[in-house]
Protein backbone atom coordinates (compact mmCIF):
# COMPACT_ATOMS: atom_id res chain seq x y z
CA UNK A 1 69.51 -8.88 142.23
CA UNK A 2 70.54 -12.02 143.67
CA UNK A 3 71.72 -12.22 147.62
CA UNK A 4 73.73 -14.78 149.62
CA UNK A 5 70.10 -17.31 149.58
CA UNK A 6 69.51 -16.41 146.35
CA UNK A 7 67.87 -13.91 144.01
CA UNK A 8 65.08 -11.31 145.03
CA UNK A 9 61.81 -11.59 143.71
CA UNK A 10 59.20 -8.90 144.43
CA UNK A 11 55.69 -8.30 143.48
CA UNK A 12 52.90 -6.69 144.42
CA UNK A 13 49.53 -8.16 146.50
CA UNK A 14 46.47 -6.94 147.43
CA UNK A 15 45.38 -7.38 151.52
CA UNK A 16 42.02 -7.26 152.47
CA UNK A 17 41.84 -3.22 152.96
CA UNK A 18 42.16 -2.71 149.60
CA UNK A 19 45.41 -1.49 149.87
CA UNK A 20 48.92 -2.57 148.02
CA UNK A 21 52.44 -3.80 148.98
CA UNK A 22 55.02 -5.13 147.84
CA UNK A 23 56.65 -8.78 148.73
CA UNK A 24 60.15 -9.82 148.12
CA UNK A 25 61.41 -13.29 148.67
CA UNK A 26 64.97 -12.93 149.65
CA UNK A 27 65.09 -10.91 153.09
CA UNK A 28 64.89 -13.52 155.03
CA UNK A 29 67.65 -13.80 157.79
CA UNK A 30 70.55 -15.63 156.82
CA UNK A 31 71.70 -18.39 158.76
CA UNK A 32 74.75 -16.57 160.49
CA UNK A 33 72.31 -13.66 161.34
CA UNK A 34 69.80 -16.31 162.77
CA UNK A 35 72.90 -17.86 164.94
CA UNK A 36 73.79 -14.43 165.79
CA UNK A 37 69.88 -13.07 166.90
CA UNK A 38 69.50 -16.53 168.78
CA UNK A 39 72.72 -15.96 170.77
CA UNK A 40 71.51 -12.24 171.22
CA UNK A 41 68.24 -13.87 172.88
CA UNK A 42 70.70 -16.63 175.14
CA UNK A 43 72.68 -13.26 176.44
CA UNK A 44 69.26 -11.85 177.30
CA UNK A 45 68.44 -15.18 179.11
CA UNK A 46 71.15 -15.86 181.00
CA UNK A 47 71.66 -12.14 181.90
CA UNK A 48 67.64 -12.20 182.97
CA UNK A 49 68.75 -15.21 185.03
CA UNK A 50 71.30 -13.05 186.74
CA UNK A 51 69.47 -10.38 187.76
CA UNK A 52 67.13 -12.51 189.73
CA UNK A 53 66.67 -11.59 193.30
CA UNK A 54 66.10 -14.41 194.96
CA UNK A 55 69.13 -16.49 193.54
CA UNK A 56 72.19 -15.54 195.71
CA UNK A 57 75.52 -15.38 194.21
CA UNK A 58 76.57 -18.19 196.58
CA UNK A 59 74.57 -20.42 194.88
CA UNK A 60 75.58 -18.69 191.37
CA UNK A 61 79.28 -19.59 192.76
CA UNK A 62 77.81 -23.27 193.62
CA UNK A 63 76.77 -23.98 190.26
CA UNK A 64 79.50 -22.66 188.49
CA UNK A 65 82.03 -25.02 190.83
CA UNK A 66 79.90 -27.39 188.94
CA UNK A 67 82.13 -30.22 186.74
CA UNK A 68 80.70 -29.41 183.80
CA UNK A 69 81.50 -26.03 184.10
CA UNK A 70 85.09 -26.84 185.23
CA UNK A 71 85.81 -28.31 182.34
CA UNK A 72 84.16 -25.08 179.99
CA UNK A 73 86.66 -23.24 182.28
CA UNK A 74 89.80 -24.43 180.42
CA UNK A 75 88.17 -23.02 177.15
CA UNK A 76 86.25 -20.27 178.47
CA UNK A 77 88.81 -17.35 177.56
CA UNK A 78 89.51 -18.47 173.88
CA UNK A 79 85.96 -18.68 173.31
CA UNK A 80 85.06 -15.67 175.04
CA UNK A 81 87.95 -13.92 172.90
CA UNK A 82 86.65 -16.04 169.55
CA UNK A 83 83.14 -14.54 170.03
CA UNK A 84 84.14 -11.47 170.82
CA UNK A 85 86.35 -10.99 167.38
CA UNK A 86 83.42 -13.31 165.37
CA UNK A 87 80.66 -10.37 166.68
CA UNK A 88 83.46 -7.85 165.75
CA UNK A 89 83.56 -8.71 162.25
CA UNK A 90 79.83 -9.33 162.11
CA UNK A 91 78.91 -5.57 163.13
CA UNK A 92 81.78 -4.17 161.10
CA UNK A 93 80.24 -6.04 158.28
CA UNK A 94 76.94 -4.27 159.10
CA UNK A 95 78.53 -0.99 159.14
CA UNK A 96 79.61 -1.57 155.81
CA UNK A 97 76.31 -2.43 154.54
CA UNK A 98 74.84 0.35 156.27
CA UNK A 99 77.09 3.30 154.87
CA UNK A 100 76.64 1.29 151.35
CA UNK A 101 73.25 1.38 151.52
CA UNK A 102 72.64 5.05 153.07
CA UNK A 103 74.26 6.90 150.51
CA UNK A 104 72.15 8.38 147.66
CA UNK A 105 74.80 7.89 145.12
CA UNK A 106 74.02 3.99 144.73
CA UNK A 107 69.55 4.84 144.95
CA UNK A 108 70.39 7.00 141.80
CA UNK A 109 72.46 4.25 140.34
CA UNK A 110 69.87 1.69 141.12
CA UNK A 111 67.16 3.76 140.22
CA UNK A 112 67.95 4.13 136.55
CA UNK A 113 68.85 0.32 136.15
CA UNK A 114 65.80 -1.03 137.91
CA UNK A 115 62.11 0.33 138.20
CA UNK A 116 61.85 -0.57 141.42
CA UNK A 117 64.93 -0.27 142.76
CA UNK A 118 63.79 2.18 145.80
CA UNK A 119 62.05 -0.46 147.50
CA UNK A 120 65.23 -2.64 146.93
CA UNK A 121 67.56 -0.43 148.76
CA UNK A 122 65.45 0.25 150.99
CA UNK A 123 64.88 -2.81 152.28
CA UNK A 124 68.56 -4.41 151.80
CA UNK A 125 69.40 -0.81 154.40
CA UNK A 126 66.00 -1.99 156.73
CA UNK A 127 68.24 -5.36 156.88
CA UNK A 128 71.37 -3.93 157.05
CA UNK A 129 70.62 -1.69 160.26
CA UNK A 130 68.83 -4.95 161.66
CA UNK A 131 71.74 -7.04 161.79
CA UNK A 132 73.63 -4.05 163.15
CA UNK A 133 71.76 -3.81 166.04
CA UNK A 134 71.81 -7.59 166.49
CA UNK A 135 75.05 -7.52 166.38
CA UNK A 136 76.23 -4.59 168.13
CA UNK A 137 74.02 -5.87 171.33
CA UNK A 138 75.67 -9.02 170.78
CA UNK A 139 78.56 -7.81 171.34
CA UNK A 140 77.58 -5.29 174.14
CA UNK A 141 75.51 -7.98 176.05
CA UNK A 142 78.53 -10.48 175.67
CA UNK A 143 81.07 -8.14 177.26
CA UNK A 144 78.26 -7.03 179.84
CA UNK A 145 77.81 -10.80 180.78
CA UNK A 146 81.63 -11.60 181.04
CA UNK A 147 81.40 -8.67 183.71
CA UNK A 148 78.47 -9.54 185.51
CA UNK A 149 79.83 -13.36 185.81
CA UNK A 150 83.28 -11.58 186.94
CA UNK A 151 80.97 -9.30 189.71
CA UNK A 152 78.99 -12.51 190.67
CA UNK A 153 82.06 -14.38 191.37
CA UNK A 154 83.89 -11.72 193.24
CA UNK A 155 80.63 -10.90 195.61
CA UNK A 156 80.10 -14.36 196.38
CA UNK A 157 84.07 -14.58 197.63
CA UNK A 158 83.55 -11.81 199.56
CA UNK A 159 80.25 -12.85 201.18
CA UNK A 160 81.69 -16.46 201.68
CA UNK A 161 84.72 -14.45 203.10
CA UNK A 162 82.16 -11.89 205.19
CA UNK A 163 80.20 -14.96 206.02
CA UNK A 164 83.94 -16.92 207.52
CA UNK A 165 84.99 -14.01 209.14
CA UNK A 166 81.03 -13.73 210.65
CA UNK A 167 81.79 -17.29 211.84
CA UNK A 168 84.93 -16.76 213.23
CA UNK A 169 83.41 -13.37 215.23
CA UNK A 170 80.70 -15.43 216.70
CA UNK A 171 83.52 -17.83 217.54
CA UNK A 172 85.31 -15.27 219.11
CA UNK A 173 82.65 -13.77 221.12
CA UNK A 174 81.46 -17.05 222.26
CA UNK A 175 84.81 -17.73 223.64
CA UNK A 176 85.37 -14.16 225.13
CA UNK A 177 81.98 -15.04 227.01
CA UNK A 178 83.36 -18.28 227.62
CA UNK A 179 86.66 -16.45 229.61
CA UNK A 180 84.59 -13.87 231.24
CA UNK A 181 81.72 -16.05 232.77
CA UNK A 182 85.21 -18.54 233.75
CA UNK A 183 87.03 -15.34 234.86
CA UNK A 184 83.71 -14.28 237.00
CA UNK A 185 83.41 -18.15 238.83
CA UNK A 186 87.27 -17.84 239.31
CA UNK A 187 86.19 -14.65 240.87
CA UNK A 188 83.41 -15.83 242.77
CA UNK A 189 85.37 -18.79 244.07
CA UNK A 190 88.45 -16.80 245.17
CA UNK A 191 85.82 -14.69 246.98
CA UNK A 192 84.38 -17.92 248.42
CA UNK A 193 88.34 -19.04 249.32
CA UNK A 194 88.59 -15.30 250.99
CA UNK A 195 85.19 -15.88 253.42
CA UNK A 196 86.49 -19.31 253.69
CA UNK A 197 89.70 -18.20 254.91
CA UNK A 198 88.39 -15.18 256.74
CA UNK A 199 85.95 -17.75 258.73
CA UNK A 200 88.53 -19.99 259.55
CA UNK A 201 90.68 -16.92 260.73
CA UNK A 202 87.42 -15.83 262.85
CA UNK A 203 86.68 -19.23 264.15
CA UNK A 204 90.91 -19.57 265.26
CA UNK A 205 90.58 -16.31 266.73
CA UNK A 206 86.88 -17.19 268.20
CA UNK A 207 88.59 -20.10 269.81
CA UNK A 208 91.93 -18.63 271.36
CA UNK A 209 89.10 -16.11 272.65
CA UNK A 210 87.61 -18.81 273.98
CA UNK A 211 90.61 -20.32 275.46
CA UNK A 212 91.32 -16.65 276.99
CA UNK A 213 87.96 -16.09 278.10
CA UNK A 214 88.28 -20.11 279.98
CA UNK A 215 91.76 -19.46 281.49
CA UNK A 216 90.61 -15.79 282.68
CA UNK A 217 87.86 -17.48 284.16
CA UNK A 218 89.88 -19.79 285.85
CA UNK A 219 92.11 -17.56 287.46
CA UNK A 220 88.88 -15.13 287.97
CA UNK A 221 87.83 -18.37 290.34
CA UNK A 222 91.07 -18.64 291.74
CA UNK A 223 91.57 -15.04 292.60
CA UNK A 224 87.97 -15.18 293.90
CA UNK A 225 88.67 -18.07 296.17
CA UNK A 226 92.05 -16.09 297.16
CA UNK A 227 90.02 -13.46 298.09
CA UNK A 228 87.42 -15.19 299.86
CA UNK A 229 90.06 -16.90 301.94
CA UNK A 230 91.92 -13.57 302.42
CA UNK A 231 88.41 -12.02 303.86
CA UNK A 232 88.24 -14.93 305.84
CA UNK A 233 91.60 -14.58 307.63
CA UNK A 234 90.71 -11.00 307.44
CA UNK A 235 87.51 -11.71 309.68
CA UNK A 236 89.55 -14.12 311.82
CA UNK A 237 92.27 -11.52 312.18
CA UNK A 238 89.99 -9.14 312.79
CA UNK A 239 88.34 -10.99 315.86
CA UNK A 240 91.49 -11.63 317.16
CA UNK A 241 92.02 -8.02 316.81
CA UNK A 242 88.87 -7.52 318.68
CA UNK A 243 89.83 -10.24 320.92
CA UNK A 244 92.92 -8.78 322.37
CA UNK A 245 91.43 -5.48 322.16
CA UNK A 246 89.07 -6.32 324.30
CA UNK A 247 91.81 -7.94 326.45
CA UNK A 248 94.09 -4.55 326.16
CA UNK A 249 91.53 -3.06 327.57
CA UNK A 250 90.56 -5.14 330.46
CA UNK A 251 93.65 -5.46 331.15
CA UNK A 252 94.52 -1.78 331.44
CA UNK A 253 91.19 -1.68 333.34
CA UNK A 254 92.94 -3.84 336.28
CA UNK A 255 96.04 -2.33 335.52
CA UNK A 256 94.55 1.02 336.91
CA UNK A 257 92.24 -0.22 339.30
CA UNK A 258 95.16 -2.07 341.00
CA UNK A 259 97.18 1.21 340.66
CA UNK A 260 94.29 2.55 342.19
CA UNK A 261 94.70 -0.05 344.99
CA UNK A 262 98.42 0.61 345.48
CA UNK A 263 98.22 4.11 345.56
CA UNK A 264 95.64 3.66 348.46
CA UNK A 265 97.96 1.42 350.39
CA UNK A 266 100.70 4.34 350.23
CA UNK A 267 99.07 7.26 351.07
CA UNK A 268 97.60 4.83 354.08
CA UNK A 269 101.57 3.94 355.26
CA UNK A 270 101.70 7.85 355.14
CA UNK A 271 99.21 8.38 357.52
């Protein structure tokens, strides 16, 4: 049987147990299988690569803002559509070769045309379910990876958006701080203005007190001096008083005594 690298060969060698088995040249990978099991490994990379803690998507978003990867950009969706049909066709292709090989309708066939034909089929299905799963994960890694890079790129938006509107909250607080310790010295200073004002209302009012206080002094002192110069006319008016009591009385005094004397005289002519 010959194959897309050419024919099969098989024979049989001994190994150092003692034992038997059977080598055929020809199942080798092919080279579009080998392109297809190295990008499997890439996917596995990169996606590694993704899922590693300690690189943010930030940064993920910083490299990909990269040039080089601006200019992959402009291709990436016909590529990513190219693979994904090329990795179609691939695994269809397996599919075929598995259903061709699993059926026991070609081992019968094969079995009467060549001894060892068993071993054949078997192996051609061993490949055929190999590149299968190559190229089914392929496929399911590729789509997998267009997601994650989709994810990666929307988180990082949203945390540079979280991290912006983080900024502008601090910002905000900072200046709502900013008015309330201003709003508390415009408080404290009106309050300062109001004791100002109150002390310059006390001191006004201190000093028309004052004045008061002066002024009813002053007329205190002149309505003392009155006084003392009405108790000293008093006094003098009252020794006067005394004075011409003391006359009234010496005068009625004579008055009678020189009654007394007249009346003496009279009652003499009488006798």
């Amino acid at each position: 049987r010959a194959t897309a690298r050419g024919p099969i060969e098989c024979r049989w060698r001994e190994t150092q147990s003692g034992s038997w088995h059977q080598v055929c040249s020809g199942c080798k990978m092919t080279f579009q299988w080998t392109a297809v099991a190295l990008f499997l490994y890439a996917e596995a990379a990169v996606l590694f690569l993704f899922c590693l803690p300690f690189i943010s998507p930030l940064r993920w978003q910083k490299i990909f803002k990269f040039q080089l990867w601006s200019r992959i950009a402009l291709f990436w969706n016909k590529a990513f559509l190219t693979i994904i049909i090329v990795l179609i066709v691939l695994f269809l292709d397996a599919v075929r070769e598995v259903r061709k090989y699993s059926g026991t309708q070609a081992l019968e066939k094969d079995n009467k045309v060549y001894p060892s034909a068993f071993d054949h089929i078997h192996m051609k299905l061993f490949r055929s379910q190999r590149n299968l799963y190559i190229s089914g994960f392929s496929l399911f890694l590729w789509l997998v990876l267009r997601r994650v890079i989709t994810l990666i790129t929307h988180l990082a938006t949203e945390m540079g958006c979280n991290g912006a509107m983080k900024t502008q909250v601090e910002h905000a607080n900072q200046s709502a701080k900013k008015y309330m310790e201003e709003n508390e010295n415009m408080k404290k200073a009106l309050a300062a203005d109001k004791r100002s004002e109150n002390v310059l209302l006390v001191e006004v009012e201190n000093e028309k007190q004052k004045q008061e206080i002066r002024k009813l002094k002053k007329e205190l002192e002149t309505t003392l001096i009155a006084l003392n110069t009405a108790r000293t006319e008093v006094n003098t008016l009252k020794k006067q008083f005394d004075g011409m009591t003391r006359e009234y009385d010496r005068l009625i005094n004579e008055h009678e005594r020189l009654q007394t004397l007249v009346d003496g005289k009279h009652v003499k002519k009488d006798d």
